[in-house]
C-alpha atoms as a PDB file:
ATOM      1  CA  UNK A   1       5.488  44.858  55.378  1.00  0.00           C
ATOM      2  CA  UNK A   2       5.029  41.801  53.367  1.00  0.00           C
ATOM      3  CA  UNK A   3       2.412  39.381  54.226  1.00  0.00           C
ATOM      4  CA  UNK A   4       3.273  35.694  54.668  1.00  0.00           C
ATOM      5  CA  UNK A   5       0.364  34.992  51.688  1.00  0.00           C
ATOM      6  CA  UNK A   6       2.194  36.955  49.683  1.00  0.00           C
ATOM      7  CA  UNK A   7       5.519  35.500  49.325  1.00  0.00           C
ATOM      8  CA  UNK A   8       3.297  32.127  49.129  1.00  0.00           C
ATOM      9  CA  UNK A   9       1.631  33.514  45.932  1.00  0.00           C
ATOM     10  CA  UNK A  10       5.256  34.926  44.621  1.00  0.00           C
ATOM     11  CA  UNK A  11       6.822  31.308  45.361  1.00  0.00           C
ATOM     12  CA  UNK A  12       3.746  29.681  42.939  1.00  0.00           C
ATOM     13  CA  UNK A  13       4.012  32.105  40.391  1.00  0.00           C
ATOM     14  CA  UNK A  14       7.983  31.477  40.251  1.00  0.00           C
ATOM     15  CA  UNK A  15       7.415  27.522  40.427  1.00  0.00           C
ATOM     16  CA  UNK A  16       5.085  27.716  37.126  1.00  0.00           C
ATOM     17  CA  UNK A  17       6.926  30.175  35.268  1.00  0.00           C
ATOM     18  CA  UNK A  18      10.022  28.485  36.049  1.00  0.00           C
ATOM     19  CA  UNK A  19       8.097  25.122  34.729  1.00  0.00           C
ATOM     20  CA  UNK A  20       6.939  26.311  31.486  1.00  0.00           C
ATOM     21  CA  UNK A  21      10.300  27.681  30.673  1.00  0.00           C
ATOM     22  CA  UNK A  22      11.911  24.328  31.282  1.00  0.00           C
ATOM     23  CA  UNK A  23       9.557  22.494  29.225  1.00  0.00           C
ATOM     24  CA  UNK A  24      10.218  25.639  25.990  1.00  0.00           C
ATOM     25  CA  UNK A  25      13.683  24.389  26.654  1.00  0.00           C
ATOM     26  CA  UNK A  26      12.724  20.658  26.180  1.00  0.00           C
ATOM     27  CA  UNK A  27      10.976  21.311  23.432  1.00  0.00           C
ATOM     28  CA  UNK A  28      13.915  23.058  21.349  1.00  0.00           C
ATOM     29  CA  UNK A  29      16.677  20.463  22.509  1.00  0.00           C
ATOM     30  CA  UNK A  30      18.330  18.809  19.686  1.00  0.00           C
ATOM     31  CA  UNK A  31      17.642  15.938  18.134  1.00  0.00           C
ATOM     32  CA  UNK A  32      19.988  13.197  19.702  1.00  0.00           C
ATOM     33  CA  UNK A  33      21.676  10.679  16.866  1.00  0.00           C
ATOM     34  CA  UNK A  34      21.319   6.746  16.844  1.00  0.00           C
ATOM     35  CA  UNK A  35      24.179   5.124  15.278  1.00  0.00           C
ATOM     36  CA  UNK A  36      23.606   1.876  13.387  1.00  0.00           C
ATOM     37  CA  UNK A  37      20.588   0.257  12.387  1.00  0.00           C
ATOM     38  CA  UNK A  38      19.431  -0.082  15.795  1.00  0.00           C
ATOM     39  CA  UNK A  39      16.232   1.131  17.921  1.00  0.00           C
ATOM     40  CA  UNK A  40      14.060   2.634  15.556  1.00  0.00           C
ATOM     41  CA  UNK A  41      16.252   1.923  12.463  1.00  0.00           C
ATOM     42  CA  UNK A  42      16.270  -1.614  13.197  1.00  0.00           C
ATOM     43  CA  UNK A  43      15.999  -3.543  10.245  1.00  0.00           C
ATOM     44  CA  UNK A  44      12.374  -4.739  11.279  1.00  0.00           C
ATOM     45  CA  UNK A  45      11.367  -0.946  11.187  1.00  0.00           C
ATOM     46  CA  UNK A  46      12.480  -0.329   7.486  1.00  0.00           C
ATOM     47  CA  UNK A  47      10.370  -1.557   4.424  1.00  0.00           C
ATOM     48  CA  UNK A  48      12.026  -3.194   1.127  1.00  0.00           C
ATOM     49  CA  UNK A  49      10.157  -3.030  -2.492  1.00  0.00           C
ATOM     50  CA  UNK A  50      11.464  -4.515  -5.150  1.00  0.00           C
ATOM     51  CA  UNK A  51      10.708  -5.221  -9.055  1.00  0.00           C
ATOM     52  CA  UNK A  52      11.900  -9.081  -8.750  1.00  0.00           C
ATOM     53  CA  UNK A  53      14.283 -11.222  -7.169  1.00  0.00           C
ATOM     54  CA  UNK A  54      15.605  -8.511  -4.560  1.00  0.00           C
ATOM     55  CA  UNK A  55      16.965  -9.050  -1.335  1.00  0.00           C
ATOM     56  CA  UNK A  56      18.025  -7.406   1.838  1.00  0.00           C
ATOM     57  CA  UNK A  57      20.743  -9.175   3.920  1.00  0.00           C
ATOM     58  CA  UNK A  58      20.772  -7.852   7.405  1.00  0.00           C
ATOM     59  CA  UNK A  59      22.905 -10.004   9.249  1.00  0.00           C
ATOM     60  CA  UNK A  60      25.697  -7.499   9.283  1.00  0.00           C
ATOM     61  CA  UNK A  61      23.114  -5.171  11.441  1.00  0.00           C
ATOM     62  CA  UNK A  62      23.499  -2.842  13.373  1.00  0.00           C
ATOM     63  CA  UNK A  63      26.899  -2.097  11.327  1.00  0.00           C
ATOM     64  CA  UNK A  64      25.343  -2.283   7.754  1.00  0.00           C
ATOM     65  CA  UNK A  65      22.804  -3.751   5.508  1.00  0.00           C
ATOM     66  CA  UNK A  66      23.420  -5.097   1.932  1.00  0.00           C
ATOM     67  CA  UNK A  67      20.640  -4.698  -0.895  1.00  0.00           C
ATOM     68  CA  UNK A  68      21.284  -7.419  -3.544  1.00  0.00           C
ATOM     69  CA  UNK A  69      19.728  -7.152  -6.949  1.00  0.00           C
ATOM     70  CA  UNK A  70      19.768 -10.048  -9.979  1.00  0.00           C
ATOM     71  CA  UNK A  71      20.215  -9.827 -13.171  1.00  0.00           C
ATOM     72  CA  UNK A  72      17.615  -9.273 -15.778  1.00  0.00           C
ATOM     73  CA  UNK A  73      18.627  -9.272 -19.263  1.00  0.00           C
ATOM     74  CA  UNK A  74      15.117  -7.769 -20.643  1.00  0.00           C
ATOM     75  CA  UNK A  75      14.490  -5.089 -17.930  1.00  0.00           C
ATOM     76  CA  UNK A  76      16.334  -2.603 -15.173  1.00  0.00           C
ATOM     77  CA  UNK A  77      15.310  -4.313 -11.733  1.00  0.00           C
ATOM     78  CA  UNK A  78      15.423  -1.846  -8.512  1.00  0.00           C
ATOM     79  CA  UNK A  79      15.048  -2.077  -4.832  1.00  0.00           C
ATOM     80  CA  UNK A  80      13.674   0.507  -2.176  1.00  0.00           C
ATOM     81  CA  UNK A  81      14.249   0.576   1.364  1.00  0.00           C
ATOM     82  CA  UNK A  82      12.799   2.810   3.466  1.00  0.00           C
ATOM     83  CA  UNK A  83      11.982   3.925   7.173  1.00  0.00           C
ATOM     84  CA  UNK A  84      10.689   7.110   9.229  1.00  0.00           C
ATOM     85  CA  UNK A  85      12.588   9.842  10.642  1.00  0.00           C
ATOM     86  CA  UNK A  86      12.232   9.812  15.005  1.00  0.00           C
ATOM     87  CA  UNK A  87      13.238  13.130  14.492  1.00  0.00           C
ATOM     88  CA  UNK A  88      14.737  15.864  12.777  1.00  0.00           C
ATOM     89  CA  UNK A  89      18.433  16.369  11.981  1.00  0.00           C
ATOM     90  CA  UNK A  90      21.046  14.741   9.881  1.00  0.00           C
ATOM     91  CA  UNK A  91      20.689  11.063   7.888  1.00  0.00           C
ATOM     92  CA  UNK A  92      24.620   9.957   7.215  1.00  0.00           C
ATOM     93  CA  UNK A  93      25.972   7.077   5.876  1.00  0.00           C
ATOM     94  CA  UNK A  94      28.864   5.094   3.804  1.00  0.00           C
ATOM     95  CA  UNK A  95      27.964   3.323   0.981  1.00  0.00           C
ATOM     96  CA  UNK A  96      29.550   0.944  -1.197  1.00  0.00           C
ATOM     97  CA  UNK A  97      28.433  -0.888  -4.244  1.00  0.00           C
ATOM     98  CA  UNK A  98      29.753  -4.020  -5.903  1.00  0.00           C
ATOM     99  CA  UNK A  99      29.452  -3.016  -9.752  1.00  0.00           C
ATOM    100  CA  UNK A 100      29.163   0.622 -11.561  1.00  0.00           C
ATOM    101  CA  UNK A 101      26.191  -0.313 -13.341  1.00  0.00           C
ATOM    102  CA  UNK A 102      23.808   1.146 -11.114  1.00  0.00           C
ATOM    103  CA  UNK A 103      22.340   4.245  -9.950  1.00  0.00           C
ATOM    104  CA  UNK A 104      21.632   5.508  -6.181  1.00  0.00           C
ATOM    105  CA  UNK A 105      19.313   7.101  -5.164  1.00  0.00           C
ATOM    106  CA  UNK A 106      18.023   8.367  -1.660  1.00  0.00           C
ATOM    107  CA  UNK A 107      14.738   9.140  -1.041  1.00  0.00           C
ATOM    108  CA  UNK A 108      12.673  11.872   0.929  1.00  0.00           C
ATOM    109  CA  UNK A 109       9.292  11.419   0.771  1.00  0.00           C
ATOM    110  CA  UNK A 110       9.110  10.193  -2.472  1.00  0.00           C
ATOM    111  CA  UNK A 111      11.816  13.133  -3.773  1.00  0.00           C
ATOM    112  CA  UNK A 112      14.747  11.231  -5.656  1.00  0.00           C
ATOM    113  CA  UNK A 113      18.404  12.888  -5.257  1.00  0.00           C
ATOM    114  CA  UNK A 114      21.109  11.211  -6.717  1.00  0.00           C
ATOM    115  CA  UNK A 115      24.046   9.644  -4.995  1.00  0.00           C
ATOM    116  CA  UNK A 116      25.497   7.725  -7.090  1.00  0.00           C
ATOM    117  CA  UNK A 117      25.243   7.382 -11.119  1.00  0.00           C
ATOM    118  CA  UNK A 118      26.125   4.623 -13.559  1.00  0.00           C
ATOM    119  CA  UNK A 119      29.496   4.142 -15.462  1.00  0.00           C
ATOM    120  CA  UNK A 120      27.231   5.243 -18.668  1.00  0.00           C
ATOM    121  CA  UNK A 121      27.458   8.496 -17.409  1.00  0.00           C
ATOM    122  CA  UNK A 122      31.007   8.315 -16.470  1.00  0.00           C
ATOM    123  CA  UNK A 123      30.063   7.876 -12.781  1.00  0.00           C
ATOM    124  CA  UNK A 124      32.612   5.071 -11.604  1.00  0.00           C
ATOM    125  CA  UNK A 125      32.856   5.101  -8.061  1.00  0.00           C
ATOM    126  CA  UNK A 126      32.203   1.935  -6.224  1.00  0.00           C
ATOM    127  CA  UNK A 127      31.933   3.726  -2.989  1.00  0.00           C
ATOM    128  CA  UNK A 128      31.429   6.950  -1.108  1.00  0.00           C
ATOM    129  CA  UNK A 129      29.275   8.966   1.688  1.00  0.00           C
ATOM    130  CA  UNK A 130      25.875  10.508   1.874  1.00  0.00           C
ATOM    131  CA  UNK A 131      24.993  13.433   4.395  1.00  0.00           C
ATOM    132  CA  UNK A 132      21.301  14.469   3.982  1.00  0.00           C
ATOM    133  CA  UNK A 133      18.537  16.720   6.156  1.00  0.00           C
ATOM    134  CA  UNK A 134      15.406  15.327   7.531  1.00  0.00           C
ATOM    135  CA  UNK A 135      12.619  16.122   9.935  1.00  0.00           C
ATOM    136  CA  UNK A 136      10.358  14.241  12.275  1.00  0.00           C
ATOM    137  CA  UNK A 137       7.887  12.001  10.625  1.00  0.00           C
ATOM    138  CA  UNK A 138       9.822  12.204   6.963  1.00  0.00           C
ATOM    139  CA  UNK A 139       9.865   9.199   5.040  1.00  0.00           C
ATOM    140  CA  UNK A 140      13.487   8.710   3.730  1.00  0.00           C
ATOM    141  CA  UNK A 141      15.726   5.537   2.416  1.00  0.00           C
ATOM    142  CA  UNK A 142      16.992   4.243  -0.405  1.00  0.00           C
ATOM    143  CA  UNK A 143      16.571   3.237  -4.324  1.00  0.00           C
ATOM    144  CA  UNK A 144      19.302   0.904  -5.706  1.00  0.00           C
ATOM    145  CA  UNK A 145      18.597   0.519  -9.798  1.00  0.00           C
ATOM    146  CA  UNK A 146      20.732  -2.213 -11.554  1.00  0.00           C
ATOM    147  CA  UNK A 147      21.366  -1.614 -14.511  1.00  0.00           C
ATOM    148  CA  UNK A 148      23.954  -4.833 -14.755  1.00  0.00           C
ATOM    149  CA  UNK A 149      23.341  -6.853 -17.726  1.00  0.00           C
ATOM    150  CA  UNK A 150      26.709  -9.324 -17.612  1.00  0.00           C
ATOM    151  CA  UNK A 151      26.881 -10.375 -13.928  1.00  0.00           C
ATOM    152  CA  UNK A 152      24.668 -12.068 -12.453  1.00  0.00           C
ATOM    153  CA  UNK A 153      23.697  -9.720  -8.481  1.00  0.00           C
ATOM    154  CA  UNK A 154      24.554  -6.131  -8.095  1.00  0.00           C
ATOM    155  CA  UNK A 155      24.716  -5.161  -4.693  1.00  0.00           C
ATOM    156  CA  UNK A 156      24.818  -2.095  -1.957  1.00  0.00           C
ATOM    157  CA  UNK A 157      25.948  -1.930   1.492  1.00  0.00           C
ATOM    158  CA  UNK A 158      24.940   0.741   3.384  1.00  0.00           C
ATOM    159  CA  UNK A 159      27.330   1.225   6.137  1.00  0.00           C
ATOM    160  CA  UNK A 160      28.024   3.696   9.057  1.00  0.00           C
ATOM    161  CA  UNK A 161      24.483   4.843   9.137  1.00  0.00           C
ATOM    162  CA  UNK A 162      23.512   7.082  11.659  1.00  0.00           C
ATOM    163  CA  UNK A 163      20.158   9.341  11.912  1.00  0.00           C
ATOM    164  CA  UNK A 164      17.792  11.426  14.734  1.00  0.00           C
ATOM    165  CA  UNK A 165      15.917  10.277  17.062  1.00  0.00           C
ATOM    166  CA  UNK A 166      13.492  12.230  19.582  1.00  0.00           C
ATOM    167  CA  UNK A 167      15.344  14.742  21.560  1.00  0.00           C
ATOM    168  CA  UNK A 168      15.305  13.313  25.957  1.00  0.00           C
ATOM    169  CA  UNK A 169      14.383  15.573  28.694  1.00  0.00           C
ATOM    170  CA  UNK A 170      17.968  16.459  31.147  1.00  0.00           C
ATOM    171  CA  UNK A 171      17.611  14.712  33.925  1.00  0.00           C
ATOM    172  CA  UNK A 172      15.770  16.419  37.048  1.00  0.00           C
ATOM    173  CA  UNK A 173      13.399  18.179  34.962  1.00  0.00           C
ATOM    174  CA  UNK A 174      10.044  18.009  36.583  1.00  0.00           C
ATOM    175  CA  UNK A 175       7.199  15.994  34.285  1.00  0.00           C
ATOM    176  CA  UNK A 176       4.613  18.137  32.914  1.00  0.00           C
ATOM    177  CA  UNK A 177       1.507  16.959  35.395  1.00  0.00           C
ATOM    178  CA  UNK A 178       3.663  18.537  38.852  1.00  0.00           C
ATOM    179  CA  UNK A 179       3.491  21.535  36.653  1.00  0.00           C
ATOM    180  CA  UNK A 180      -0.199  21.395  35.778  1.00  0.00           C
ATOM    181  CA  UNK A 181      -0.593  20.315  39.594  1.00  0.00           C
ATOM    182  CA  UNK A 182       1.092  23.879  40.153  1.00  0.00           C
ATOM    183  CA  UNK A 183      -0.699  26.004  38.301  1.00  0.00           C
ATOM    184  CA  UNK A 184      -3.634  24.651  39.358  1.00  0.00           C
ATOM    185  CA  UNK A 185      -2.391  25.204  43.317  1.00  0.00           C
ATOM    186  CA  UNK A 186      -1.638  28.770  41.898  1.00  0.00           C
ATOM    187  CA  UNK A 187      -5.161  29.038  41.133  1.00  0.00           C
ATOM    188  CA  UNK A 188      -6.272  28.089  43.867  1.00  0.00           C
ATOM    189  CA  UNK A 189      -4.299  30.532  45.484  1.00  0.00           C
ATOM    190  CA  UNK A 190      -5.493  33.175  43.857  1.00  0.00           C
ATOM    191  CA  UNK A 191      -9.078  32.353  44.843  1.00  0.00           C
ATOM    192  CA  UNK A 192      -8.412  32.124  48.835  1.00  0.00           C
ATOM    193  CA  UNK A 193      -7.012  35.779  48.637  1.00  0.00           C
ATOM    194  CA  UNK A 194     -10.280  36.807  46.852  1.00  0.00           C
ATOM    195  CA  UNK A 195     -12.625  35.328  49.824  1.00  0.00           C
ATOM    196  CA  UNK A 196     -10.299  36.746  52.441  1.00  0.00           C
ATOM    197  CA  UNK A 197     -10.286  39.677  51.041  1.00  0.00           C
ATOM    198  CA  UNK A 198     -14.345  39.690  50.940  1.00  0.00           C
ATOM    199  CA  UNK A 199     -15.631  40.035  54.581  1.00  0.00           C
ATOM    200  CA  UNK A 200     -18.601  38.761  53.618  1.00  0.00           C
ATOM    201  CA  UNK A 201     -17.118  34.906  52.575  1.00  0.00           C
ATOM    202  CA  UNK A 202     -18.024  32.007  53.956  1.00  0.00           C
ATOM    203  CA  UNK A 203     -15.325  30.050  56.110  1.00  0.00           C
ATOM    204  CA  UNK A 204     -13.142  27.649  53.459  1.00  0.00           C
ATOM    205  CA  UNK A 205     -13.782  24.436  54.090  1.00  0.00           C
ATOM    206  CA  UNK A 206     -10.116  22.817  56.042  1.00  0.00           C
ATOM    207  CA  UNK A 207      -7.730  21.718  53.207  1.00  0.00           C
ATOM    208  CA  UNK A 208      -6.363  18.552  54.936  1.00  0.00           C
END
């Protein structure tokens, strides 16, 4: 015959097992997207170098952000904008530029990969999309490099941006302290069958 104590014990064991499976599962959902620069890619979350004269026009946010670079006849002038990743997943995002002579670049922790070369190198295109991994805590952006020496700004719109953010817990999953309030409870448990099962124990004191 089974004892009322010990379905009680089998009931706590299945609450915390249950528990600490639900929070493995929280813990390997995916990283959820934010579209835009919005959240934690607002534009007061992202920092802009620059060599001189460079600007970044955000009025266009969430939709897009525009780097603008002037002219300098004696040296290349560049701008850098970057954030942190809230998580780990994909980094997408149009871009368009207004003239060819300039380079993109985006940046992962300080590791250049190109997006975009000058028309030196035959590279023409004034616009096009960028699809790159990242994981929580990266540093990642972008490095604009005008090379224009006839007009007087070069610019780049970044457009359609969309990157990971922390993944969320489904709703009606229990917080971790109920669990740690359950395992201690199964503790507990354990400890009350160990006096009752010693003749010798003194009386519990009444649990109220």
């Amino acid at each position: 015959m089974i004892s009322m104590s010990s379905i009680k014990v089998f009931k706590f064991k299945a609450f915390v097992v249950t528990g600490v499976a639900t929070l493995g599962a929280i813990a390997t959902q995916p990283a959820q997207a934010i579209t835009g620069f919005t959240g934690p890619y607002a534009p007061a979350n992202w920092s802009f170098t620059n060599s001189v004269g460079g600007s970044v026009d955000t009025s266009g946010a969430p939709g897009s952000i525009t780097l603008s670079l002037p002219q300098n006849h004696f040296v290349d002038t560049y701008g850098i904008y970057t954030t942190v990743s809230q998580g780990s997943g994909q980094v997408s995002f149009d871009w368009e530029r207004l003239w060819t002579d300039s380079t993109i670049t985006f940046l992962l922790n300080g590791v250049q990969t190109l997006i975009a070369g000058d028309h030196f190198s035959g590279d023409f295109a004034v616009s096009g999309t960028g699809s790159f991994a990242v994981s929580n805590d990266d540093t990642f952006g972008f490095l604009f490099d005008n090379l224009n020496i006839s007009d007087p700004t070069n610019s780049l719109t970044i457009s359609n941006f969309s990157a990971p953010s922390a993944p969320t817990p489904p709703a009606g999953v229990p917080a971790p302290l109920p669990l740690f309030g359950a395992s201690a409870a199964y503790g507990w448990s354990r400890r009350l069958r160990r006096r009752l099962s010693n003749p010798q124990a003194k009386a519990l004191p009444t649990i109220v």
